[in-house]
PDB file of N, CA and C in Angstrom:
ATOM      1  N   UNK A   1      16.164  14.421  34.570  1.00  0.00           N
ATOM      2  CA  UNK A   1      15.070  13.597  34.096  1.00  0.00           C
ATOM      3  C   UNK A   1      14.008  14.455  33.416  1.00  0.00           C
ATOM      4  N   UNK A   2      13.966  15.871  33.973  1.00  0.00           N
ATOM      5  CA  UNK A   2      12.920  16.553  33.559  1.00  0.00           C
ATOM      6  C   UNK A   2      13.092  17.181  31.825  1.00  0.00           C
ATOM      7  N   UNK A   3      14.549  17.418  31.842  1.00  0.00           N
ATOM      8  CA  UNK A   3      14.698  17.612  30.215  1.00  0.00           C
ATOM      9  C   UNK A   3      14.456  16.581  29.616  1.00  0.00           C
ATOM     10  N   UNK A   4      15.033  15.226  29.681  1.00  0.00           N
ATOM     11  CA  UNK A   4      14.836  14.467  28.827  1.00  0.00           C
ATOM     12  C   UNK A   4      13.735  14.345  28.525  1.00  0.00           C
ATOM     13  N   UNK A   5      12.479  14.139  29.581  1.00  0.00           N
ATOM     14  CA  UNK A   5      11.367  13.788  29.062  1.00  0.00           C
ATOM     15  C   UNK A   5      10.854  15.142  28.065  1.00  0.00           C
ATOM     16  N   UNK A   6      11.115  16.442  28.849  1.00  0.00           N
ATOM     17  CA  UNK A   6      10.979  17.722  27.438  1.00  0.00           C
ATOM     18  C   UNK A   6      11.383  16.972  25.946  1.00  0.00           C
ATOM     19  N   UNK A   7      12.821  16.703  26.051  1.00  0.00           N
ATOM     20  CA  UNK A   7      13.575  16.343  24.825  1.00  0.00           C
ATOM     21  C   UNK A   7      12.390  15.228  23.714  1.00  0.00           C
ATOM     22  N   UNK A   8      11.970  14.337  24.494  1.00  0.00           N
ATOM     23  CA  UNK A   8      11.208  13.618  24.425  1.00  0.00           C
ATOM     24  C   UNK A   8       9.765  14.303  23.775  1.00  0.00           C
ATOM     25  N   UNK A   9       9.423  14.453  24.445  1.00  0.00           N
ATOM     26  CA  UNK A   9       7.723  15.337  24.069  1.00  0.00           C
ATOM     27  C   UNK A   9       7.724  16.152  22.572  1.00  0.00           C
ATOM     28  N   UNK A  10       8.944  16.502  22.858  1.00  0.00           N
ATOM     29  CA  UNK A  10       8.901  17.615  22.044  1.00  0.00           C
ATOM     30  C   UNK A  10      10.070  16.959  20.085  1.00  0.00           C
ATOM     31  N   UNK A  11      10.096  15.799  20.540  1.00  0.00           N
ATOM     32  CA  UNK A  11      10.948  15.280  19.203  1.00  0.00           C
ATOM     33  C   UNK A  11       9.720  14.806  18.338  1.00  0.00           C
ATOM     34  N   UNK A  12       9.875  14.963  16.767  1.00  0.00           N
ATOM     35  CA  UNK A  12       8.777  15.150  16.437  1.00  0.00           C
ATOM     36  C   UNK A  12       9.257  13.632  15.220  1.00  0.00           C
ATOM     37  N   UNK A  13      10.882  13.658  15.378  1.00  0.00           N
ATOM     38  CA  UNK A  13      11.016  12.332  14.165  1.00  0.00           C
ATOM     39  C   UNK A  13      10.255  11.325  13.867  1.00  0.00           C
ATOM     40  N   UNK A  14       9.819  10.542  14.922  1.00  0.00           N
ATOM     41  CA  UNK A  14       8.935  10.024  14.680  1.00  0.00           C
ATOM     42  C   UNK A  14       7.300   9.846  14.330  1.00  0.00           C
ATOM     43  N   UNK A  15       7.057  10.536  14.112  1.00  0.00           N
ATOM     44  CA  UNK A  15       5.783  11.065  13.691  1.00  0.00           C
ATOM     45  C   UNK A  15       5.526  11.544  12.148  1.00  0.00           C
ATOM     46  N   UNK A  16       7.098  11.769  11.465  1.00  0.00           N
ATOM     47  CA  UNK A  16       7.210  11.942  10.276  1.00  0.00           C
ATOM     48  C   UNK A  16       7.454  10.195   9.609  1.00  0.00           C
ATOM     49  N   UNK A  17       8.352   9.328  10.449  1.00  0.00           N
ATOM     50  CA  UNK A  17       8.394   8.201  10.063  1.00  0.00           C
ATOM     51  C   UNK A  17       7.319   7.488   9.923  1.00  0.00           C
ATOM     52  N   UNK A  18       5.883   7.653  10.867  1.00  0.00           N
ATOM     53  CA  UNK A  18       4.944   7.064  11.058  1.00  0.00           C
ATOM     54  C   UNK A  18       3.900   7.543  10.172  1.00  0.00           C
ATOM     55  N   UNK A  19       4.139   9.198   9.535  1.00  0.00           N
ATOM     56  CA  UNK A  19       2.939   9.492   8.316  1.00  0.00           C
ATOM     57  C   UNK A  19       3.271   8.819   6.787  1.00  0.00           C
ATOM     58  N   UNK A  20       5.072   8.489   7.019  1.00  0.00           N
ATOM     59  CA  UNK A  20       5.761   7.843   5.745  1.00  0.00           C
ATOM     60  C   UNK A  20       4.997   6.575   5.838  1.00  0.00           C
ATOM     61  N   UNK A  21       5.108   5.925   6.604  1.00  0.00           N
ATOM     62  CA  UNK A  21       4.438   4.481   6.823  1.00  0.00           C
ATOM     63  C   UNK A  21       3.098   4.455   6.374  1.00  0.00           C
ATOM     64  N   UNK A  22       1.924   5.344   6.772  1.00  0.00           N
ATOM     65  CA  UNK A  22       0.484   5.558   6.414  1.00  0.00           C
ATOM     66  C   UNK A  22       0.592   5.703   5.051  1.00  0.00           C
ATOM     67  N   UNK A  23       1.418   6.514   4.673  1.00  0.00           N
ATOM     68  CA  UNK A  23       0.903   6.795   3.172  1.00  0.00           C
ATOM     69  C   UNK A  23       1.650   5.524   1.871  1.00  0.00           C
ATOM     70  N   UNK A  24       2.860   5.041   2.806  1.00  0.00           N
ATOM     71  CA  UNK A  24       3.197   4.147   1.710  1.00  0.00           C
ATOM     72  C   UNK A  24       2.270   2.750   1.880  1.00  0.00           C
ATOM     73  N   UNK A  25       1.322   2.876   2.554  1.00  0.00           N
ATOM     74  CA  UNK A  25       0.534   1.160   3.347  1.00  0.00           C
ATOM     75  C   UNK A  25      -0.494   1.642   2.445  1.00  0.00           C
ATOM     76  N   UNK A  26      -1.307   2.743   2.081  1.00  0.00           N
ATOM     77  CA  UNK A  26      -2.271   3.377   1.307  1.00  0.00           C
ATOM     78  C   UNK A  26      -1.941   3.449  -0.241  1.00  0.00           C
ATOM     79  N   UNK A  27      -0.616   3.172  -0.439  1.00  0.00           N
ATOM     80  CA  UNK A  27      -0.303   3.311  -1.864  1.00  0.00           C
ATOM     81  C   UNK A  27      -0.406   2.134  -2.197  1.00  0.00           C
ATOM     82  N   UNK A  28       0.243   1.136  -1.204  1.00  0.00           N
ATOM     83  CA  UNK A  28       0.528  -0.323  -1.287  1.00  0.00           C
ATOM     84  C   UNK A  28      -1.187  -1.350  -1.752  1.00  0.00           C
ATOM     85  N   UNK A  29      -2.023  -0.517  -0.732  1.00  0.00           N
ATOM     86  CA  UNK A  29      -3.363  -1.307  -0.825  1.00  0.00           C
ATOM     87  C   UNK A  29      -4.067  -1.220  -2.351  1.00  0.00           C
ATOM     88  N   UNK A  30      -3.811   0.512  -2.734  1.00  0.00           N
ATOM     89  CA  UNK A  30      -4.231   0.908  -4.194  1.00  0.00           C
ATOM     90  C   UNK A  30      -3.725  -0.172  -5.173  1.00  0.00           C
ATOM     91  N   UNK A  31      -2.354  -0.167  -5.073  1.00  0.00           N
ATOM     92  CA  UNK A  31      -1.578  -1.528  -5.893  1.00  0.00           C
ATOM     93  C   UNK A  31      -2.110  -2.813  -6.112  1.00  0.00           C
ATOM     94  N   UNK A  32      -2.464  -2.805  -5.008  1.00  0.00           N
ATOM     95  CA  UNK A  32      -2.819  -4.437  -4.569  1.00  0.00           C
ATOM     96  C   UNK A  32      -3.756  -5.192  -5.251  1.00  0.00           C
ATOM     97  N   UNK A  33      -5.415  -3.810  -4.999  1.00  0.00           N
ATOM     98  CA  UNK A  33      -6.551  -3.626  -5.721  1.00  0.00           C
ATOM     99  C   UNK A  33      -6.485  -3.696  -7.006  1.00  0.00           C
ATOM    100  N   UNK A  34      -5.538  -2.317  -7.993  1.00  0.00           N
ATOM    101  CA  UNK A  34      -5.417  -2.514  -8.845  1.00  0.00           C
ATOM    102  C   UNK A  34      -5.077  -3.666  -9.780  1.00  0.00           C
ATOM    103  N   UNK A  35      -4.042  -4.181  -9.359  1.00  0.00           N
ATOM    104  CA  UNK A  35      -3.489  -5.348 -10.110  1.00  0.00           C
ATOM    105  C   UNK A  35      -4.376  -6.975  -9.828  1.00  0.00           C
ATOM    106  N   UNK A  36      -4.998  -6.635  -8.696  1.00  0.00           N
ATOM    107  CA  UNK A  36      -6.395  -7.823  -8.702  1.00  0.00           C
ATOM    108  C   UNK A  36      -7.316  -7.654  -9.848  1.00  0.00           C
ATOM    109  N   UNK A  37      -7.994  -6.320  -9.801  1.00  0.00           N
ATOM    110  CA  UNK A  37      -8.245  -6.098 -10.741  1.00  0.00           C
ATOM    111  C   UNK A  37      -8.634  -6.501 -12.151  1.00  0.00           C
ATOM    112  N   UNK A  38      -7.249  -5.879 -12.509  1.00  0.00           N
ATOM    113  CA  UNK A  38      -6.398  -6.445 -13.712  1.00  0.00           C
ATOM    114  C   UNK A  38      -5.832  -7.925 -13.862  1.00  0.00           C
ATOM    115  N   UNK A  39      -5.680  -8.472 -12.922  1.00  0.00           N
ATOM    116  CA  UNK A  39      -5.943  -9.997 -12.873  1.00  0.00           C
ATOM    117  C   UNK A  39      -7.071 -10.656 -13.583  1.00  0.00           C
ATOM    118  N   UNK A  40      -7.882 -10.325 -12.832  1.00  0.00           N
ATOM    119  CA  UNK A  40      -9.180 -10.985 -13.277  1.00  0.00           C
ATOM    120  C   UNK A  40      -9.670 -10.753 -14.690  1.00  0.00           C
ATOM    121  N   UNK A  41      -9.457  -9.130 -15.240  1.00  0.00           N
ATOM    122  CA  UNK A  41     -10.174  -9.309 -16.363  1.00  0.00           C
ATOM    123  C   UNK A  41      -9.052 -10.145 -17.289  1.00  0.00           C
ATOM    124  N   UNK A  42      -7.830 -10.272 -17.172  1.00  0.00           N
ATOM    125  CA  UNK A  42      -6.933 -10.722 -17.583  1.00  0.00           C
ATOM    126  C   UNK A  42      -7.319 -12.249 -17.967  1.00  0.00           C
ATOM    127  N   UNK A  43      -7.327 -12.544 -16.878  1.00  0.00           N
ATOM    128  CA  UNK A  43      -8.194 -14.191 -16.826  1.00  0.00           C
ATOM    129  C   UNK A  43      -9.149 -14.076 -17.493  1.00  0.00           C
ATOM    130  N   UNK A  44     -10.080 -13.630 -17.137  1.00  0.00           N
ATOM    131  CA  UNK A  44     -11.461 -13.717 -18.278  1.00  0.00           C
ATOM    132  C   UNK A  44     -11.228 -13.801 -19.584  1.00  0.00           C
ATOM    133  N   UNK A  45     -10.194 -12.813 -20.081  1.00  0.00           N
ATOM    134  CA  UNK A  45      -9.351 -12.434 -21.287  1.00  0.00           C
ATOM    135  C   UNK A  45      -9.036 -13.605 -21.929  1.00  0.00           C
ATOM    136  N   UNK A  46      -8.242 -14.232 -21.279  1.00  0.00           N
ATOM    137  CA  UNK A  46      -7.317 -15.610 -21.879  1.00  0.00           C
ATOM    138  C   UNK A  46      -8.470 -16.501 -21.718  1.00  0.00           C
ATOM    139  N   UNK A  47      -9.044 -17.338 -21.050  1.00  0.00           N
ATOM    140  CA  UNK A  47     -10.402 -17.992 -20.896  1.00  0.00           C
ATOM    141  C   UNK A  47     -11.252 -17.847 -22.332  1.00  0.00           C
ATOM    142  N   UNK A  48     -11.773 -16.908 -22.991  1.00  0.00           N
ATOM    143  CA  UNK A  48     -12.197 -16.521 -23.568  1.00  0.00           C
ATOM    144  C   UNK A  48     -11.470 -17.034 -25.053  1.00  0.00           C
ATOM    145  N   UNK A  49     -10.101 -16.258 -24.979  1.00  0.00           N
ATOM    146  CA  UNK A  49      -9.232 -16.518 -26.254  1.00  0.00           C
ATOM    147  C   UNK A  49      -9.092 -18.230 -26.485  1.00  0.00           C
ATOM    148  N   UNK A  50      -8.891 -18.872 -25.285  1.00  0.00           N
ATOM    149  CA  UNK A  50      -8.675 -20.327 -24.978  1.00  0.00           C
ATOM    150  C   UNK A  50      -9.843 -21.223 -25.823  1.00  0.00           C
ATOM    151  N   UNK A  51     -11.233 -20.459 -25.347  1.00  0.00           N
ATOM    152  CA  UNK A  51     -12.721 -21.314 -25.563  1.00  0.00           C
ATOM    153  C   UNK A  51     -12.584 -21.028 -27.291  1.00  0.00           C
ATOM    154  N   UNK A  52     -12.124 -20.185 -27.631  1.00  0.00           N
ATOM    155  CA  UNK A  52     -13.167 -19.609 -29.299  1.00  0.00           C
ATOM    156  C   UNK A  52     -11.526 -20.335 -29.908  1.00  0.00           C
ATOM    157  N   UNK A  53     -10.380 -20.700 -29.199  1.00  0.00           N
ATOM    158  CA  UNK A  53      -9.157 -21.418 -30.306  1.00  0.00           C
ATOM    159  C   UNK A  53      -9.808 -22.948 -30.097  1.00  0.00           C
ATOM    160  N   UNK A  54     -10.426 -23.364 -29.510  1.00  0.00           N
ATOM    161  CA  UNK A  54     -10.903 -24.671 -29.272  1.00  0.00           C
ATOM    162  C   UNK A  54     -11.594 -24.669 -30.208  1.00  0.00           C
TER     163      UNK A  54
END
């Protein structure tokens, strides 16, 4: 019992899976932002083109 839990303590895989996770959730949010963003002025964009073809 006493190795395993060593085996245990000392395995580090997961901790690399879990910094993969942080940084792809941080890329994901940048995305997210960005393309809101770019939404909106997008909209404003067409809105605009819409009012002055009227």
């Amino acid at each position: 019992m006493r190795r395993l839990l060593a085996r245990f303590v000392d395995d580090e895989c997961g901790a690399t899976a879990i910094e993969y996770c942080l940084i792809a959730a941080g890329i994901s949010i940048v995305i997210v932002t960005a393309v809101n963003g770019v939404g909106s002025a997008l909209s404003s964009k067409f809105v605009d083109v819409g009012t002055s073809i009227k």
